[in-house]
N, C-alpha and C. Protein backbone atom coordinates (compact mmCIF):
# COMPACT_ATOMS: atom_id res chain seq x y z
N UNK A 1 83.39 76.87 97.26
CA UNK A 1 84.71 77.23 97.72
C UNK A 1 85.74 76.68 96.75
N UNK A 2 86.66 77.41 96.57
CA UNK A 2 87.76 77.07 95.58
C UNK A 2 88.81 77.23 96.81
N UNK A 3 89.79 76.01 96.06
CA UNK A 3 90.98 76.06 96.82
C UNK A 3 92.45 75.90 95.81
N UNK A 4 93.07 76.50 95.92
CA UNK A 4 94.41 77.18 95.23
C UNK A 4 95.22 77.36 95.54
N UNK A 5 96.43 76.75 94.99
CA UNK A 5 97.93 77.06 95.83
C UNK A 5 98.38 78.70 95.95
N UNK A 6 98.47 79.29 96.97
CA UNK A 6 98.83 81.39 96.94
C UNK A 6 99.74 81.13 95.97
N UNK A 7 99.54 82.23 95.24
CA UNK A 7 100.58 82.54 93.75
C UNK A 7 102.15 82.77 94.55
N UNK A 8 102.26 83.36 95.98
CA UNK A 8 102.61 84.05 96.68
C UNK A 8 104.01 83.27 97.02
N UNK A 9 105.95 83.43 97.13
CA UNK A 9 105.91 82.26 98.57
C UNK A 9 106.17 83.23 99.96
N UNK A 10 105.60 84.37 99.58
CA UNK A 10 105.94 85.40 100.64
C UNK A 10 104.77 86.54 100.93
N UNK A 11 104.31 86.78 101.77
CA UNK A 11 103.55 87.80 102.01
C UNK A 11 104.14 88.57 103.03
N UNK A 12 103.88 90.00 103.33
CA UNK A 12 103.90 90.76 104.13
C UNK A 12 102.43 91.51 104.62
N UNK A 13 102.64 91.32 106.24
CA UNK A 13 101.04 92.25 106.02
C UNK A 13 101.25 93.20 106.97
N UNK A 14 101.02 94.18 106.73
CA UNK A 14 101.13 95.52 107.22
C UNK A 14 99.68 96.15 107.78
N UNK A 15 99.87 96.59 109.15
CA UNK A 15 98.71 96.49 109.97
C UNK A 15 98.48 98.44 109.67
N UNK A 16 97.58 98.95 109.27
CA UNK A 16 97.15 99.83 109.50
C UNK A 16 95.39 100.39 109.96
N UNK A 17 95.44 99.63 111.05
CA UNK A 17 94.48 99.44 111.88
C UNK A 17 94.20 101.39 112.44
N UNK A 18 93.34 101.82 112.71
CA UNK A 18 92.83 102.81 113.22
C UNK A 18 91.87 102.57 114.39
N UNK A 19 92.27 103.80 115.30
CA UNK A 19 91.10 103.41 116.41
C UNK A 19 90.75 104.69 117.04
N UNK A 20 89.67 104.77 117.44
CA UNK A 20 89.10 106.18 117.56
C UNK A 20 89.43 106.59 119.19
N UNK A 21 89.35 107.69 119.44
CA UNK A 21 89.50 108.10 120.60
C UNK A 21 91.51 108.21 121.21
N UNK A 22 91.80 108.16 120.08
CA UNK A 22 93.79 108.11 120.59
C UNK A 22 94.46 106.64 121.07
N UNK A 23 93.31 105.81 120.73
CA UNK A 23 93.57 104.57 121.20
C UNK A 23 94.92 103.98 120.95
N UNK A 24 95.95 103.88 121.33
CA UNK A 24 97.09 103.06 120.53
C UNK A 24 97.08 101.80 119.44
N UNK A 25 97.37 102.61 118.10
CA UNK A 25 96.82 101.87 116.78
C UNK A 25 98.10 101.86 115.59
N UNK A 26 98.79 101.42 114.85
CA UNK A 26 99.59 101.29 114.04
C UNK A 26 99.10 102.49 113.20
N UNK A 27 97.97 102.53 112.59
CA UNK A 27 97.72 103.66 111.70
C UNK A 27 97.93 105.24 112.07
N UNK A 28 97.95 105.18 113.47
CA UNK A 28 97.69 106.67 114.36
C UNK A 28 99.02 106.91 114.04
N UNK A 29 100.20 105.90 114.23
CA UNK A 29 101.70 105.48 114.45
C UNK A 29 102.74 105.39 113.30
N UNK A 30 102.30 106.21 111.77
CA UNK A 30 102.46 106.32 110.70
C UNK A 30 103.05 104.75 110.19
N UNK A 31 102.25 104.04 109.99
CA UNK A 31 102.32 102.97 109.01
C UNK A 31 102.42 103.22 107.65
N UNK A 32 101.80 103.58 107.54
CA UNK A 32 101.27 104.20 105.75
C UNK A 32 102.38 104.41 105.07
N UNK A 33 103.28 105.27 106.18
CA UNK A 33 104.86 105.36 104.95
C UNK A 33 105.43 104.19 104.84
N UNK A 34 105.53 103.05 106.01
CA UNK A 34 106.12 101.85 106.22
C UNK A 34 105.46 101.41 104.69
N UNK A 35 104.45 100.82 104.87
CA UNK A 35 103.81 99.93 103.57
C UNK A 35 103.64 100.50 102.24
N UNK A 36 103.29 101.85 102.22
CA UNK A 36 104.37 102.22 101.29
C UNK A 36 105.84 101.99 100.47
N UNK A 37 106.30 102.21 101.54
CA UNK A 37 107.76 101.90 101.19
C UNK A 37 108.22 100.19 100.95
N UNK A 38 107.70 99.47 101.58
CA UNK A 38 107.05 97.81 101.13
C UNK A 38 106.89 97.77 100.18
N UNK A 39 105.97 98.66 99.64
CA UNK A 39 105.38 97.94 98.44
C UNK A 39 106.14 98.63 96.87
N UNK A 40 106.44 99.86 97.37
CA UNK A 40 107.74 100.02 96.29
C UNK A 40 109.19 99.09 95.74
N UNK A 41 109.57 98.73 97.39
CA UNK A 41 111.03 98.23 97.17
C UNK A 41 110.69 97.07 96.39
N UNK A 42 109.57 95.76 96.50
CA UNK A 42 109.35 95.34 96.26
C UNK A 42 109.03 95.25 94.47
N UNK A 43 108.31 95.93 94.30
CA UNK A 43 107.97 96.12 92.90
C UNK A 43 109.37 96.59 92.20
N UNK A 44 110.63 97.87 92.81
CA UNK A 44 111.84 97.85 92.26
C UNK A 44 112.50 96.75 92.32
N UNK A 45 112.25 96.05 93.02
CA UNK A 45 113.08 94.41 93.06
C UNK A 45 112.63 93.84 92.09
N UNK A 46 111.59 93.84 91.32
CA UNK A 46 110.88 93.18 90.45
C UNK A 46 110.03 91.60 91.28
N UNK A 47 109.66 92.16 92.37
CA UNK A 47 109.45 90.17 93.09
C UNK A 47 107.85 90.66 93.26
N UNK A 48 106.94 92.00 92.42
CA UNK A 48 105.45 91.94 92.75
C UNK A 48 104.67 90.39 92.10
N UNK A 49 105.71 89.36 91.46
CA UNK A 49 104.84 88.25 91.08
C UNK A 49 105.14 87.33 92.44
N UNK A 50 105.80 87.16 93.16
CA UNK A 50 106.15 86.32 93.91
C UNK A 50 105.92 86.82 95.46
N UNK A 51 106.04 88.65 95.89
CA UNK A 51 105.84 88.74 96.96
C UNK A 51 105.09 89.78 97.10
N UNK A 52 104.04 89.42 98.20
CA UNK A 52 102.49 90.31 98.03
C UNK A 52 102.91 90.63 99.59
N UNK A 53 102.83 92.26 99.13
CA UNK A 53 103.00 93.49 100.50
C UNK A 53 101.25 93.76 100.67
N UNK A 54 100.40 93.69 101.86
CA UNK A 54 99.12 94.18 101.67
C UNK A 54 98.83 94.78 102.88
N UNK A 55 98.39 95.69 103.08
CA UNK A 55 97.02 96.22 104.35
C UNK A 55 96.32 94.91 104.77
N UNK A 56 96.90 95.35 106.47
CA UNK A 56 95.31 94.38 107.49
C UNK A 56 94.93 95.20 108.58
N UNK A 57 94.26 94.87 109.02
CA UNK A 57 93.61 95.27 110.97
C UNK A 57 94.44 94.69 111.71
N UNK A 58 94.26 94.90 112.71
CA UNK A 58 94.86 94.61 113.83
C UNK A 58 95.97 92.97 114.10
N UNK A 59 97.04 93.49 114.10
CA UNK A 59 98.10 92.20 114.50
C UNK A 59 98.53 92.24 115.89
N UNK A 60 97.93 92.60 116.61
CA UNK A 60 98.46 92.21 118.04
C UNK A 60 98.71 93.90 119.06
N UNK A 61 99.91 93.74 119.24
CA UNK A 61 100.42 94.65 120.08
C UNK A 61 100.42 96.11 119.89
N UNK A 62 99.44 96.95 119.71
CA UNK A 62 98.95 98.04 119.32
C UNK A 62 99.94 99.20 119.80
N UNK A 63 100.08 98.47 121.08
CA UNK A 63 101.10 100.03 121.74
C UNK A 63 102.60 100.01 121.34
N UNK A 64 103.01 98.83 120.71
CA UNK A 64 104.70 98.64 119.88
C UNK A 64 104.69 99.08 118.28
N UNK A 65 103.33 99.53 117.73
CA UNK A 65 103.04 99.45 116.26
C UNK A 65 104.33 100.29 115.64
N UNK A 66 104.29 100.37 114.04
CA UNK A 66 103.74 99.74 113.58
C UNK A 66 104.38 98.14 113.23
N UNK A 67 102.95 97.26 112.95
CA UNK A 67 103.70 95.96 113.33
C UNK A 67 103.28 95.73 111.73
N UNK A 68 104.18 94.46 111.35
CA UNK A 68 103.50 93.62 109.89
C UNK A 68 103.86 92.24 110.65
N UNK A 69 103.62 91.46 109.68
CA UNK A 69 104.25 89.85 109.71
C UNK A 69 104.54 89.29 108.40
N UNK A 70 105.34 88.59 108.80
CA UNK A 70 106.28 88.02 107.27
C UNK A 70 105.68 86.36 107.17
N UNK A 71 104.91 86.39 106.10
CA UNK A 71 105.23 84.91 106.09
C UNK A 71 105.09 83.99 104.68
N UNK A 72 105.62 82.78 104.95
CA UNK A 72 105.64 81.42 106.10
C UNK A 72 106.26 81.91 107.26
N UNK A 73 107.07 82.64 107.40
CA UNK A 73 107.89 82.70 108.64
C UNK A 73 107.27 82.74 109.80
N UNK A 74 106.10 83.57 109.97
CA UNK A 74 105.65 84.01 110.87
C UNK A 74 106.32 84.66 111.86
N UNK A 75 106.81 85.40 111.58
CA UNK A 75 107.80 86.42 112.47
C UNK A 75 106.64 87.94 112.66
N UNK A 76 106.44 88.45 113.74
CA UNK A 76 105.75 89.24 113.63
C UNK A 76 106.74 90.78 114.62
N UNK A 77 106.91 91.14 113.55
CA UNK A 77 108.38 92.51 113.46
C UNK A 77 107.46 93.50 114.00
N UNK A 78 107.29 94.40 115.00
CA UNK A 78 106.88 96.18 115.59
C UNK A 78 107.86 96.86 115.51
N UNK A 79 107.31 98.13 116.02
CA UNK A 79 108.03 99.21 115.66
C UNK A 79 108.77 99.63 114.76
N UNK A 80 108.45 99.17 113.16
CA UNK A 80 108.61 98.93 111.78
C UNK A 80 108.22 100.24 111.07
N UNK A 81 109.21 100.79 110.45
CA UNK A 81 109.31 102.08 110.20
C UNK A 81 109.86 101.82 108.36
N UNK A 82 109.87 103.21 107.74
CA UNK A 82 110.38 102.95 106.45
C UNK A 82 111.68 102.83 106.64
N UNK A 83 112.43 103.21 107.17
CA UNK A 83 114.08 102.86 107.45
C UNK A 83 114.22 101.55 107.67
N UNK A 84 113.04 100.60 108.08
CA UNK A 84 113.80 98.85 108.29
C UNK A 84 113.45 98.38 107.03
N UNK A 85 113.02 98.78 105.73
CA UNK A 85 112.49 97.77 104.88
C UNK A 85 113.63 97.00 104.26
N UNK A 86 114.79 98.32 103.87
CA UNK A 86 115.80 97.10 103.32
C UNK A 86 116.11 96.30 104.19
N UNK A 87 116.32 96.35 105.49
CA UNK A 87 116.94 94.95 106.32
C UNK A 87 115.26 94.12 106.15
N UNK A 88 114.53 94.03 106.42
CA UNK A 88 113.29 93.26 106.32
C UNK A 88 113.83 92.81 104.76
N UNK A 89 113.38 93.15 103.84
CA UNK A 89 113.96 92.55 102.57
C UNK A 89 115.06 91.60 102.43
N UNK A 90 116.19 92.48 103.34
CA UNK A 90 117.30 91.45 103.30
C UNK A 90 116.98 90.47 104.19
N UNK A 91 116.16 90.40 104.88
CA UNK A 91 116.19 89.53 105.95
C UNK A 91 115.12 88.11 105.31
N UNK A 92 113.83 88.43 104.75
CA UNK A 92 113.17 87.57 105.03
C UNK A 92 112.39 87.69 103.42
N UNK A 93 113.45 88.43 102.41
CA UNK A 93 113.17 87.85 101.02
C UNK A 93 114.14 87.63 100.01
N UNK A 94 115.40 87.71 100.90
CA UNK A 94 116.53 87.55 100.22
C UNK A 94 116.68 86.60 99.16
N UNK A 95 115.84 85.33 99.47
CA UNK A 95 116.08 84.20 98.70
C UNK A 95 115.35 84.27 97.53
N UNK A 96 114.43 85.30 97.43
CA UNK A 96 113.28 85.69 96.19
C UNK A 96 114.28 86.79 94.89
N UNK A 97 115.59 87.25 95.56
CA UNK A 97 116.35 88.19 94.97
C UNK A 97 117.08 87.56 94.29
């Protein structure tokens, strides 16, 4: 095991979880444009050395999706659409700008 300080001081993780049968799932709930759009603004900001936008499974509350979480903060934001990224940006990477 190696252990290493995250290159990171910010991550975002963006849940695009799928679930079969109509189950209430972030992915069913168009995420994809959300983290998308994450991972652009980001890279136009120039902060892809400092802040890592990524795909996960399941963060919780399936039927509020789509959800990410910001952290250190640990703030865990739903119903997160491509229209909130600039306030998410402004909100919780402002200090990386």
């Amino acid at each position: 095991m190696n252990d290493t300080p995250c290159p990171y001081s910010r991550m975002i993780l963006v849940c695009l979880n799928e679930r079969p049968g109509g189950e209430p799932a972030c992915g069913a709930r168009n995420a994809r444009p959300t983290f998308d759009a994450l991972k652009a603004a980001v890279a136009t900001a120039g902060l892809k050395e400092t802040v890592r936008v990524t795909k996960t499974g399941c963060l919780g509350p399936c039927d509020l999706g789509p959800n990410i979480v910001v952290v250190p903060e640990g703030r865990l934001l739903s119903g997160v659409g491509p229209g909130d990224v600039p306030a998410i940006l402004k909100s919780y990477v402002q200090t990386e700008m």
